[in-house]
C-alpha atoms as a PDB file:
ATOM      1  CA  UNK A   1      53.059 -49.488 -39.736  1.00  0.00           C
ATOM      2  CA  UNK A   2      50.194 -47.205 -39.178  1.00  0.00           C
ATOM      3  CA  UNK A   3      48.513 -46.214 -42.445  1.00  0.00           C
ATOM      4  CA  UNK A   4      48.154 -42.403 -43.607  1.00  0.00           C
ATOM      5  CA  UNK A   5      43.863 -42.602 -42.394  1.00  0.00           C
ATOM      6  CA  UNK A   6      44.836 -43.850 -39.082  1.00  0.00           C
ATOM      7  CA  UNK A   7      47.762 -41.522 -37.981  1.00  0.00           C
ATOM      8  CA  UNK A   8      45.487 -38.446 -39.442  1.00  0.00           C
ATOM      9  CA  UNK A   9      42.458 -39.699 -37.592  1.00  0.00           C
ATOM     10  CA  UNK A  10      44.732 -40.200 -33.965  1.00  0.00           C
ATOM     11  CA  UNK A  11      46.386 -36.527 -35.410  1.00  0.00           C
ATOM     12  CA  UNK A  12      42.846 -34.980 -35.294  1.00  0.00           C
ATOM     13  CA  UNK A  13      41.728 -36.901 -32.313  1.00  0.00           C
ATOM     14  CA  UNK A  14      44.622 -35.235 -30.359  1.00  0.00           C
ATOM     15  CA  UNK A  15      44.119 -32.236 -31.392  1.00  0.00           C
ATOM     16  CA  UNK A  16      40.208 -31.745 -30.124  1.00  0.00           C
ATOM     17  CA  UNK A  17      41.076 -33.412 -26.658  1.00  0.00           C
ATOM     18  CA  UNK A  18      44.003 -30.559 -26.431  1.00  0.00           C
ATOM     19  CA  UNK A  19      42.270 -27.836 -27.420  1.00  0.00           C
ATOM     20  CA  UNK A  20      44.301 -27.387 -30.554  1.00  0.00           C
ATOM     21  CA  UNK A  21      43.904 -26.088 -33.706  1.00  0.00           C
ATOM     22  CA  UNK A  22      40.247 -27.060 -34.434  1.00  0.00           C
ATOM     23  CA  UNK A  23      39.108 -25.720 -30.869  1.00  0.00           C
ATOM     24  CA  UNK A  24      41.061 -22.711 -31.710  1.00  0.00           C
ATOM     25  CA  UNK A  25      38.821 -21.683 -35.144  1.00  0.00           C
ATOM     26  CA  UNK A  26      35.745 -22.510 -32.935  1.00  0.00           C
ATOM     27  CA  UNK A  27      36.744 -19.425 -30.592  1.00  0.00           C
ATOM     28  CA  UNK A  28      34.679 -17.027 -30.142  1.00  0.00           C
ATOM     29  CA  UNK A  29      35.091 -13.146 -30.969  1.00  0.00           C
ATOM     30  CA  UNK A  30      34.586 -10.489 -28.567  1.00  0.00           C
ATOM     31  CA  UNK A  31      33.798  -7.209 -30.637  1.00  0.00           C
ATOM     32  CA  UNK A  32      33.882  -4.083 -28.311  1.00  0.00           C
ATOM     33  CA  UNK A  33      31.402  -1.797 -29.148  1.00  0.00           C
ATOM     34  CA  UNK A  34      31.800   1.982 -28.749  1.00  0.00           C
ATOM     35  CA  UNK A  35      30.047   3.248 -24.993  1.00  0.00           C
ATOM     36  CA  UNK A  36      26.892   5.314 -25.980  1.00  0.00           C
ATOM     37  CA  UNK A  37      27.666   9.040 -26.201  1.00  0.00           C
ATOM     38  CA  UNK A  38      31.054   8.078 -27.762  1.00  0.00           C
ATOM     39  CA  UNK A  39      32.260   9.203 -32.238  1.00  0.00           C
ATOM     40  CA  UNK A  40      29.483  11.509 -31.685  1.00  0.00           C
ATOM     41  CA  UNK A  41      25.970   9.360 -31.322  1.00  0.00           C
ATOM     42  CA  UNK A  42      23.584  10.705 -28.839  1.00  0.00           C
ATOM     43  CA  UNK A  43      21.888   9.470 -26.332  1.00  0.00           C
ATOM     44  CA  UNK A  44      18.255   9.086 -26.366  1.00  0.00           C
ATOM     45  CA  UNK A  45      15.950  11.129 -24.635  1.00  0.00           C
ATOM     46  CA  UNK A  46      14.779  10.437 -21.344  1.00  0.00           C
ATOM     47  CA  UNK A  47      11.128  10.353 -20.927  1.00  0.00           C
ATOM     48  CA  UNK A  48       9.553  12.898 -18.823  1.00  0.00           C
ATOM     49  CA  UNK A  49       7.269  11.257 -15.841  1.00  0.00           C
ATOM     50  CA  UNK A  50       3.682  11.497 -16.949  1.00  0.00           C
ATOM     51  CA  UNK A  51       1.953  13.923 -13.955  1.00  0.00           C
ATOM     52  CA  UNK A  52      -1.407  15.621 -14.011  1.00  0.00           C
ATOM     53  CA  UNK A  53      -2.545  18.448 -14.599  1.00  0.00           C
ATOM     54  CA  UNK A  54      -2.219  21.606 -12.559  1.00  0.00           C
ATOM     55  CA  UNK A  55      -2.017  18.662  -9.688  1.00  0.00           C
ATOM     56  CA  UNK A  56       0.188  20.759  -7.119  1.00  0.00           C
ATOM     57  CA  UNK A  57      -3.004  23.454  -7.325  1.00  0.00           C
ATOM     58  CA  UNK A  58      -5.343  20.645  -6.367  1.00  0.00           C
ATOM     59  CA  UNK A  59      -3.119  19.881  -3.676  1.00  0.00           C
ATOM     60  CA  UNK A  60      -2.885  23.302  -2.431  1.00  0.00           C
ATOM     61  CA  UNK A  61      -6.585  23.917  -2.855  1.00  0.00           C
ATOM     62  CA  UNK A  62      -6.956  20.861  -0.600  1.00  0.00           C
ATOM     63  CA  UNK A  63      -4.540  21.748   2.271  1.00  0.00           C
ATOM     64  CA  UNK A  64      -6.723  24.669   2.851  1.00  0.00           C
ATOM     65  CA  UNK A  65      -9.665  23.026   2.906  1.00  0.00           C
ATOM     66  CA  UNK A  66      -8.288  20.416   5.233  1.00  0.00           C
ATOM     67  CA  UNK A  67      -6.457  23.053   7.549  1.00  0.00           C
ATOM     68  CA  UNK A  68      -9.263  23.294  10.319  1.00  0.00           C
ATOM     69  CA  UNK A  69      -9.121  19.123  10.418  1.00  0.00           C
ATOM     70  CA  UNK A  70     -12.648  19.479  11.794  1.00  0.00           C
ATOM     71  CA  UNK A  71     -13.943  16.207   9.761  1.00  0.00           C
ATOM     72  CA  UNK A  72     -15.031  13.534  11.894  1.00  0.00           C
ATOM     73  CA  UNK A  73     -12.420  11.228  10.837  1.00  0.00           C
ATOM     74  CA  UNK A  74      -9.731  13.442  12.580  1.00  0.00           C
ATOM     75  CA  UNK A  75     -11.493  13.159  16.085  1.00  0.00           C
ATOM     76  CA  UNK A  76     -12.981  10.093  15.992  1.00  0.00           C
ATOM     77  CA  UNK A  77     -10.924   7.914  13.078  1.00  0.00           C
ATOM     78  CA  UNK A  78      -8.540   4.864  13.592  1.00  0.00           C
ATOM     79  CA  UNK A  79      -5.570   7.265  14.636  1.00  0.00           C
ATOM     80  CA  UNK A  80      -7.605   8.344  17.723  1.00  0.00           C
ATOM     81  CA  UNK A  81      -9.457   5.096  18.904  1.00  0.00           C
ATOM     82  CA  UNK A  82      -6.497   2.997  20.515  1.00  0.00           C
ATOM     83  CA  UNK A  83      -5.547   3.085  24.177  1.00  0.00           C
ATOM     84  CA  UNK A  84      -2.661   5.567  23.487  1.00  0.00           C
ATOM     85  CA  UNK A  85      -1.512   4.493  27.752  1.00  0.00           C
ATOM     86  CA  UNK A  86      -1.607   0.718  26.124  1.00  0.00           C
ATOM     87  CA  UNK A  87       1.220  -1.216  26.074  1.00  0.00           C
ATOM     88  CA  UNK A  88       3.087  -0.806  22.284  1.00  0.00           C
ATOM     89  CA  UNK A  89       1.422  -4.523  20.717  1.00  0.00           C
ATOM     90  CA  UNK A  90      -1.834  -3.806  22.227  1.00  0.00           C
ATOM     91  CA  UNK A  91      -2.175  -0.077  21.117  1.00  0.00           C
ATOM     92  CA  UNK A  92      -1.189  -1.677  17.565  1.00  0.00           C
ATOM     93  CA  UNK A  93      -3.600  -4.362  18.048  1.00  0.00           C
ATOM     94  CA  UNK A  94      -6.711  -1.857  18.807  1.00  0.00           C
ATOM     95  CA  UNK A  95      -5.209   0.237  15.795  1.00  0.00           C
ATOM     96  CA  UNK A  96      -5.797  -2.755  13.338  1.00  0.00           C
ATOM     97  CA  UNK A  97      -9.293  -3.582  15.063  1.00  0.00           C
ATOM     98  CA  UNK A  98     -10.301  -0.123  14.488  1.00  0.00           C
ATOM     99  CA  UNK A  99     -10.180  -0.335  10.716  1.00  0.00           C
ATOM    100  CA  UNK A 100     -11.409  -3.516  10.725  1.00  0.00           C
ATOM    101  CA  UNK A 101     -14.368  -2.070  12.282  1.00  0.00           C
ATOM    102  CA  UNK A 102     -14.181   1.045  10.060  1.00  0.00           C
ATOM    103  CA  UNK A 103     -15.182  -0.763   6.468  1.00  0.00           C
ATOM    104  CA  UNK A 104     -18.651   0.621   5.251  1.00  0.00           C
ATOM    105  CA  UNK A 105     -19.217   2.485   8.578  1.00  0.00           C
ATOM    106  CA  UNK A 106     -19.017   6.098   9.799  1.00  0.00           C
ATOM    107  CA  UNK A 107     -16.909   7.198  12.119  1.00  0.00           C
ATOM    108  CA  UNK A 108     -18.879   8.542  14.914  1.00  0.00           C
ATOM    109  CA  UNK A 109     -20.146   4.271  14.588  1.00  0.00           C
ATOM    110  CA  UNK A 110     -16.580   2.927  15.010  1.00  0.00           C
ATOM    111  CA  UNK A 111     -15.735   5.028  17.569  1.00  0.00           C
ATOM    112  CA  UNK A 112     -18.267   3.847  19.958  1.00  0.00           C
ATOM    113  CA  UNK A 113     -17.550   0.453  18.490  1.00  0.00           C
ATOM    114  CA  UNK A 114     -14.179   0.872  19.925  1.00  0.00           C
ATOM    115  CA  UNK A 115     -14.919   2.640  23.087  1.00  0.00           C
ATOM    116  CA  UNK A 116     -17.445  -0.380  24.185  1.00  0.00           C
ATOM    117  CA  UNK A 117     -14.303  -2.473  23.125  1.00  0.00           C
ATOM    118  CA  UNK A 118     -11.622  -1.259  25.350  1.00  0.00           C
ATOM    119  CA  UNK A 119     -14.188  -0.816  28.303  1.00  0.00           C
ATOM    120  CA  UNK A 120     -14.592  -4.941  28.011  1.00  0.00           C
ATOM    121  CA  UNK A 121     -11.118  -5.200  27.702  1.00  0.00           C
ATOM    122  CA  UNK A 122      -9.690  -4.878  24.123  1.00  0.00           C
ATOM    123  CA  UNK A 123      -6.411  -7.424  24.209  1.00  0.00           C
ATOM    124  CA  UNK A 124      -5.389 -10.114  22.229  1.00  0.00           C
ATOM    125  CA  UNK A 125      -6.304 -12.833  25.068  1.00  0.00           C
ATOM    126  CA  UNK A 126      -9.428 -11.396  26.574  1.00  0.00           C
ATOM    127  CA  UNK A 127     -11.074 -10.727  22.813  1.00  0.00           C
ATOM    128  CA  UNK A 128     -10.094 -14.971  22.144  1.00  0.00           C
ATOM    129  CA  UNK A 129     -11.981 -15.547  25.651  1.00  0.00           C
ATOM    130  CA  UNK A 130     -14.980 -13.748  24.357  1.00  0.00           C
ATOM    131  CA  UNK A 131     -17.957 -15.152  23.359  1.00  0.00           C
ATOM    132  CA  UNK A 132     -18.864 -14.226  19.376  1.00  0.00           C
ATOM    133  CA  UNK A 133     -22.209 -13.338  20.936  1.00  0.00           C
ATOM    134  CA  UNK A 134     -21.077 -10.922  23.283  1.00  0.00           C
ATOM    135  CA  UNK A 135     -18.663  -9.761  20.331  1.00  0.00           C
ATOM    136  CA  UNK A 136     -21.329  -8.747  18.757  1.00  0.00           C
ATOM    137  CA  UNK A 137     -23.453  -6.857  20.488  1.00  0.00           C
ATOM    138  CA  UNK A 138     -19.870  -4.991  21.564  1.00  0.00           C
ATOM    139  CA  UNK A 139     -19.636  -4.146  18.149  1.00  0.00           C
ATOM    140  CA  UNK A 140     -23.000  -3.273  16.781  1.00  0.00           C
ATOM    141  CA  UNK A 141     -24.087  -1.826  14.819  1.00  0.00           C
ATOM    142  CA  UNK A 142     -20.769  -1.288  12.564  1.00  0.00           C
ATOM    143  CA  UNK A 143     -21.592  -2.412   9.184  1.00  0.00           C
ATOM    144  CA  UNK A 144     -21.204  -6.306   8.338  1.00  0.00           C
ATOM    145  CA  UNK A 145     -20.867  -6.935  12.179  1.00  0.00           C
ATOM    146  CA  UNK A 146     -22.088 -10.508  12.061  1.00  0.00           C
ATOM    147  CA  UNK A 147     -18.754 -11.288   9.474  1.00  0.00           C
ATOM    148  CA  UNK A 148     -16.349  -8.842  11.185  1.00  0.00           C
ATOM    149  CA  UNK A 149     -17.094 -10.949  14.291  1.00  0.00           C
ATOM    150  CA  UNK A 150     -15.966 -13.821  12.141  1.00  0.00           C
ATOM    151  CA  UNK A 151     -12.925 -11.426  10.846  1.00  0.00           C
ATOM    152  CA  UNK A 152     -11.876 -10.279  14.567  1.00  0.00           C
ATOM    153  CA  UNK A 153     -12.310 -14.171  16.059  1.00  0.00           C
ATOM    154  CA  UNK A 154      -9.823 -15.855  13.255  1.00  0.00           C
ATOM    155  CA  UNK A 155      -7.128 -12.574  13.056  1.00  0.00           C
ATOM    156  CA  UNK A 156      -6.695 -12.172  16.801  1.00  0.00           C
ATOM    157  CA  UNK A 157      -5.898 -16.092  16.505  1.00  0.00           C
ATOM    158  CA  UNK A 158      -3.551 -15.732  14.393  1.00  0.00           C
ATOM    159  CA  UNK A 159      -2.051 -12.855  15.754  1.00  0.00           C
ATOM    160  CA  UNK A 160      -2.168 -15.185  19.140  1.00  0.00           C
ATOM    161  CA  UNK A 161      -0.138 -18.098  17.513  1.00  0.00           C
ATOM    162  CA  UNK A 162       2.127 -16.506  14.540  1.00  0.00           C
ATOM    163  CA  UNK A 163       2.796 -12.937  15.940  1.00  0.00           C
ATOM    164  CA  UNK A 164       3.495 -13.282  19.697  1.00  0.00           C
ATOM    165  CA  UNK A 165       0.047 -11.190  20.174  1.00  0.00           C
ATOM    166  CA  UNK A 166       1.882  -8.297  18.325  1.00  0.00           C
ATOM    167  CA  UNK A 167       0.805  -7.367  14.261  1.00  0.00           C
ATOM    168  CA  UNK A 168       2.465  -8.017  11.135  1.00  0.00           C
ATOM    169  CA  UNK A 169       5.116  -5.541  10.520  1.00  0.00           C
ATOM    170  CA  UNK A 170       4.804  -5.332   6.182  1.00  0.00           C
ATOM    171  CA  UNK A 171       1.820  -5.210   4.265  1.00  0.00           C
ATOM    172  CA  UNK A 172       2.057  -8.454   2.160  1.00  0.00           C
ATOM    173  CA  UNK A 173       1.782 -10.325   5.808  1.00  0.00           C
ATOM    174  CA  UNK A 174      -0.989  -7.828   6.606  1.00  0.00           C
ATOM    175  CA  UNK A 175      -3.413  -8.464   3.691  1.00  0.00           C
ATOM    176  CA  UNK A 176      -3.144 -12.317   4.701  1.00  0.00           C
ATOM    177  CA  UNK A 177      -5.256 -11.651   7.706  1.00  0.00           C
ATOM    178  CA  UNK A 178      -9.164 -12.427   7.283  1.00  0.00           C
ATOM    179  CA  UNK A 179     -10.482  -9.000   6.639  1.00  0.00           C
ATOM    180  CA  UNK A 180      -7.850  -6.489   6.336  1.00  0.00           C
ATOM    181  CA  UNK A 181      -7.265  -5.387   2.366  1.00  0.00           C
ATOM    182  CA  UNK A 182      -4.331  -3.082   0.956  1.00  0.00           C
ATOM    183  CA  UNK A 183      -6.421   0.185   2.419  1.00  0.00           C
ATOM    184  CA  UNK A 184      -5.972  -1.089   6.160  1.00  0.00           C
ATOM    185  CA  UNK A 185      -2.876  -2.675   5.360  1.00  0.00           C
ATOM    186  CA  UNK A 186      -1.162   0.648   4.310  1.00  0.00           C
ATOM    187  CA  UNK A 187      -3.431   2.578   7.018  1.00  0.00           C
ATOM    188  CA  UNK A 188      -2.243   0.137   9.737  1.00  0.00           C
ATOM    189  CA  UNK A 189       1.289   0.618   8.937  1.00  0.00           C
ATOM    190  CA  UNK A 190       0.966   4.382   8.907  1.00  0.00           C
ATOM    191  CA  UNK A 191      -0.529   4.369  12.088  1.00  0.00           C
ATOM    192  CA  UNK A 192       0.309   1.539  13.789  1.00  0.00           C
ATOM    193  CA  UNK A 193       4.224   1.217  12.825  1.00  0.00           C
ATOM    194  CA  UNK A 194       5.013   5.049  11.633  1.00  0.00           C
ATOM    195  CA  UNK A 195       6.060   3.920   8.154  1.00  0.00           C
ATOM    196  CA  UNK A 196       4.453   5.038   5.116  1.00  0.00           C
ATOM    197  CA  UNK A 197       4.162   2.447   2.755  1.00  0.00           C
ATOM    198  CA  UNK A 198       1.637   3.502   0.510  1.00  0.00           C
ATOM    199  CA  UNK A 199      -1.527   5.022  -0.109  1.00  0.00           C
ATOM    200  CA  UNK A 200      -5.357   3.801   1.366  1.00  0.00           C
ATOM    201  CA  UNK A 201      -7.658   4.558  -1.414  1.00  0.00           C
ATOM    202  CA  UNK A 202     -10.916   3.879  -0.804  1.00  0.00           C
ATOM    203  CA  UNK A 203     -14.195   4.366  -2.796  1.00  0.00           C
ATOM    204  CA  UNK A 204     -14.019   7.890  -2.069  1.00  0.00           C
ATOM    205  CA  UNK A 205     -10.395   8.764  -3.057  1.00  0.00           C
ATOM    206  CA  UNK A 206     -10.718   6.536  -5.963  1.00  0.00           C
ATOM    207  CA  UNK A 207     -13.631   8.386  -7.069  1.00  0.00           C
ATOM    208  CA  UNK A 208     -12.276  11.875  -6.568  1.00  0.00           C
ATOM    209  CA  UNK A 209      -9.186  10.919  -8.275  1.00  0.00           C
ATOM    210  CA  UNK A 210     -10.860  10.024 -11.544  1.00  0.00           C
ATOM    211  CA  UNK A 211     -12.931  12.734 -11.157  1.00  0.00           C
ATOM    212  CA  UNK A 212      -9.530  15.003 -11.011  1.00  0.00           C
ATOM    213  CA  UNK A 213      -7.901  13.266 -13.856  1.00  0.00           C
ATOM    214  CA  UNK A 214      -5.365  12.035 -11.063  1.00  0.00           C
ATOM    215  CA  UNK A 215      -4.847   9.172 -12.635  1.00  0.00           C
ATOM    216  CA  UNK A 216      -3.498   8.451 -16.421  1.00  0.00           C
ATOM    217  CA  UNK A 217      -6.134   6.628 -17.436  1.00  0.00           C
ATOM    218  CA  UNK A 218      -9.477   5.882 -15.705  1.00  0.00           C
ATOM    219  CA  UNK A 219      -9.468   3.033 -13.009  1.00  0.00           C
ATOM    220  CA  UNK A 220     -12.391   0.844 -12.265  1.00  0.00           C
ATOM    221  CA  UNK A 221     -11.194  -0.505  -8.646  1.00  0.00           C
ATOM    222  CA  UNK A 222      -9.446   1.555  -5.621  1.00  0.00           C
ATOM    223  CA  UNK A 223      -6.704  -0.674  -6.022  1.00  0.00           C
ATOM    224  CA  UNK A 224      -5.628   0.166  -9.452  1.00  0.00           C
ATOM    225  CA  UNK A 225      -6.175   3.897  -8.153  1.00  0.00           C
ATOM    226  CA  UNK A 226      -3.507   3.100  -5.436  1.00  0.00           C
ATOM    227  CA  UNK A 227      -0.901   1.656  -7.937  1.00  0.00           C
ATOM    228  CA  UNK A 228      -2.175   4.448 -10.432  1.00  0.00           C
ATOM    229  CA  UNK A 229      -1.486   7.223  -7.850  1.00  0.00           C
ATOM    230  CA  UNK A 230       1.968   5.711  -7.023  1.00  0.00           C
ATOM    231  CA  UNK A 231       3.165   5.595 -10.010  1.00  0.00           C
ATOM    232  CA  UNK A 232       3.891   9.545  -9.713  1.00  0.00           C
ATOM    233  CA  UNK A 233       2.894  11.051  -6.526  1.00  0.00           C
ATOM    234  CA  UNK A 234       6.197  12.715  -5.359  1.00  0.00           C
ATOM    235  CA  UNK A 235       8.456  10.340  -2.967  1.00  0.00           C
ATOM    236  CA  UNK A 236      10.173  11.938  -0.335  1.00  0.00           C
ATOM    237  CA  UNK A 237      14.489  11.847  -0.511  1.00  0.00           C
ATOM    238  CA  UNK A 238      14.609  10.287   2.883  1.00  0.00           C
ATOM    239  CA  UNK A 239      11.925   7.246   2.308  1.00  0.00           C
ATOM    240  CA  UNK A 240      11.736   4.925  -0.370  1.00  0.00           C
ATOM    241  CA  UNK A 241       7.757   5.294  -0.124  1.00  0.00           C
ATOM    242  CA  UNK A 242       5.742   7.729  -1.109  1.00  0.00           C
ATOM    243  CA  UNK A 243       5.934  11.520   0.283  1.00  0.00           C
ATOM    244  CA  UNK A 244       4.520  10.931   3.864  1.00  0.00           C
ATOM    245  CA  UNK A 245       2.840  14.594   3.826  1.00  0.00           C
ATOM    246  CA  UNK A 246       1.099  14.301   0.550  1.00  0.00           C
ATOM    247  CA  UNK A 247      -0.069  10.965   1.430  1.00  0.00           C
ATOM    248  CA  UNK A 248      -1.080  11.395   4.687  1.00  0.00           C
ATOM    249  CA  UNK A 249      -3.289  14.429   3.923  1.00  0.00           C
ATOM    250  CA  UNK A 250      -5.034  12.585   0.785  1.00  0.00           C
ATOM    251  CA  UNK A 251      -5.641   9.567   1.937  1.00  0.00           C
ATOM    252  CA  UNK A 252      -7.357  11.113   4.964  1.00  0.00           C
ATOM    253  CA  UNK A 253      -9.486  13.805   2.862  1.00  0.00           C
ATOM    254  CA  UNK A 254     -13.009  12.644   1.627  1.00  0.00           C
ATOM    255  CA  UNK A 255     -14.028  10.535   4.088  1.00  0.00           C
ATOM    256  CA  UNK A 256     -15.820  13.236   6.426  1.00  0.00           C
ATOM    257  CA  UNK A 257     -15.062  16.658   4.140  1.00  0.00           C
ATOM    258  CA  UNK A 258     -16.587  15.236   0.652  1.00  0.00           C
ATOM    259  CA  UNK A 259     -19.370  12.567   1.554  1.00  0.00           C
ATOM    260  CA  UNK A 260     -21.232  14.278   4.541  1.00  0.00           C
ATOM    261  CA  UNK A 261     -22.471  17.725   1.848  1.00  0.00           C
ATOM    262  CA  UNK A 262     -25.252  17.310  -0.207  1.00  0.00           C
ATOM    263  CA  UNK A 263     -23.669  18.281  -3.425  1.00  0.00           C
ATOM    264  CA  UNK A 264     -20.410  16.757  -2.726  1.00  0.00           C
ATOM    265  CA  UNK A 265     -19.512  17.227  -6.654  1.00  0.00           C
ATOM    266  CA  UNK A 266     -19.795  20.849  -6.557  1.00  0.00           C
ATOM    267  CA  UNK A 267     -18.066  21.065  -3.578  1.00  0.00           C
ATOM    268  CA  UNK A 268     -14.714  19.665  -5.173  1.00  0.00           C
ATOM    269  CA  UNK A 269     -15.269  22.018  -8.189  1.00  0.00           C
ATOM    270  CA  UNK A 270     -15.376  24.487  -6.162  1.00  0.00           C
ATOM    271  CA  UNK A 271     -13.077  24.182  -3.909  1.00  0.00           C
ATOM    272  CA  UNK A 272     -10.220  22.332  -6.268  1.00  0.00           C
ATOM    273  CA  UNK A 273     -10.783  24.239  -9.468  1.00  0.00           C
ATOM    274  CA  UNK A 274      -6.783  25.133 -10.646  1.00  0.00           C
ATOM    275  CA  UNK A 275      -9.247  28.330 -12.597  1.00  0.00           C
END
C-alpha cells in the first residue's frame, strides 16, 4: 500500500503536468483599463511644432528677391551643365559630376569645367579611358582639382561595376561614393531623379539660417542645419519629403545672391527684415 507522502506527492505531481489546480493560481490577471478620454479624464495636450519666428515673412521677403533668378547659379549651376540631348544615365551622370566639381568653386568655374568635359566626351567609359593627367587639366582650375580627379576616377568606377553606368537612386547609396556628401546627395536627387529628398545646406545656408534664428538652437555644422531645418520646414501632402517649392528656392538662394555683395550681412537685414 502506498503511504499518505507518496500518493500526495504522485497527487501533486499530476496535477502540475495537467495544468491543474496549482497552474491554475499561477494564472495571470488581465485588468482592462479604461481607454483615455473615457469617466471623464482628459487627454493631454498635444504639443505645438516649434517654428520660427515670423519665418513665412522671411520666406516671402526671399521669393522676391529671388524672382529675377539672375544669380549665376541659375544660368550656370549643376541644373544647367548636363547634356540635356544625353541619353537619361549619362545626363544623370554629368549632373553628379557637376557638383562634384562645384565644392569650394564658383559657378562661372564649374561651368567651364563642365563644358571642356562634355567637349572630350563626358561618359562613364570614355572618363575611365582618360588619363588622370588629361583629367586634370580638363578640370582646372575648380578648387581641390588634383583630389576631385582622384574623386571622379574611383566614382565613375564604381558607377561602371555596381550601377550599370547609371547613379544611385537614394541618398544613403549616394553619400558612399568618394566625394559626394549629403549636400550633393540631396542636390543630385533633386536634379538628377526629380525627387526631393531633402535639403543641401551648405556653408552659406547654414550660416544664414543661424543668422535668421531658423533653427531652434544654434548649429555648428551644415549638416545639423539640414536635420535642424527638417525638423519643421512645411512637407508637402503629396510627398513624404519636404515641400519641394520651399526647398528648392532655399537651398538655391545664397550661393550667387548673398556671397557676391560686399556687405552681404546688411543685405539679408535688409532685404529679410519681418519689420
Amino acid at each position: 500500500m502506498r503511504t499518505g507522502r507518496s500518493v500526495l506527492w504522485l497527487l501533486l505531481s499530476k496535477t502540475k503536468a495537467s495544468g491543474g489546480i496549482l497552474a491554475r493560481k499561477r494564472s495571470k490577471v488581465h485588468i482592462a483599463y479604461d481607454s483615455p478620454g473615457e469617466n471623464g479624464a482628459k487627454e493631454a495636450p498635444k504639443r505645438k511644432r516649434w517654428e520660427p519666428r515670423n519665418w513665412e515673412q522671411h520666406l516671402s521677403n526671399i521669393r522676391e528677391m529671388r524672382k529675377a533668378k539672375d544669380a549665376p547659379v541659375d544660368q550656370m549651376g549643376a541644373g544647367k551643365c548636363y547634356d540635356a540631348d544625353a541619353l537619361p544615365e549619362v545626363m544623370r551622370y554629368q549632373v553628379l559630376l557637376s557638383l562634384m566639381l562645384s565644392s569650394q568653386t564658383k559657378d562661372q568655374v564649374t561651368s567651364a569645367a563642365m563644358m571642356r568635359l562634355r567637349e572630350h566626351g563626358l561618359t562613364v567609359d570614355n572618363v575611365l579611358k582618360t588619363d588622370d593627367a588629361v583629367l586634370g587639366q580638363l578640370i582646372y582650375p575648380v578648387g581641390f582639382w588634383k583630389r576631385k580627379v582622384k574623386y571622379i576616377k574611383d566614382t565613375t568606377a564604381i558607377l561602371k561595376r555596381d550601377y550599370d553606368s547609371d547613379i544611385p537612386k537614394t541618398v544613403e547609396e549616394l553619400v558612399k561614393l568618394p566625394g559626394v556628401g549629403p549636400k550633393m546627395a540631396h542636390l543630385v536627387m533633386d536634379i538628377a531623379w526629380q525627387d526631393v529628398s531633402g535639403i543641401g545646406v551648405d556653408t552659406h545656408v547654414h550660416r544664414i539660417c543661424n543668422r535668421l534664428k531658423w533653427t531652434k538652437k544654434e548649429t555648428k555644422l551644415p549638416e545639423e542645419t539640414r536635420q535642424a531645418l527638417e525638423e519643421w520646414l512645411p512637407r508637402s501632402p503629396q510627398s513624404p519629403g519636404p515641400d519641394s517649392a520651399v526647398i528648392r528656392l532655399f537651398s538655391r538662394v545664397t550661393k550667387g545672391e548673398f556671397t557676391r555683395r560686399s556687405q552681404p550681412w546688411q543685405t539679408i537685414a535688409s532685404l529679410l527684415s519681418a519689420g
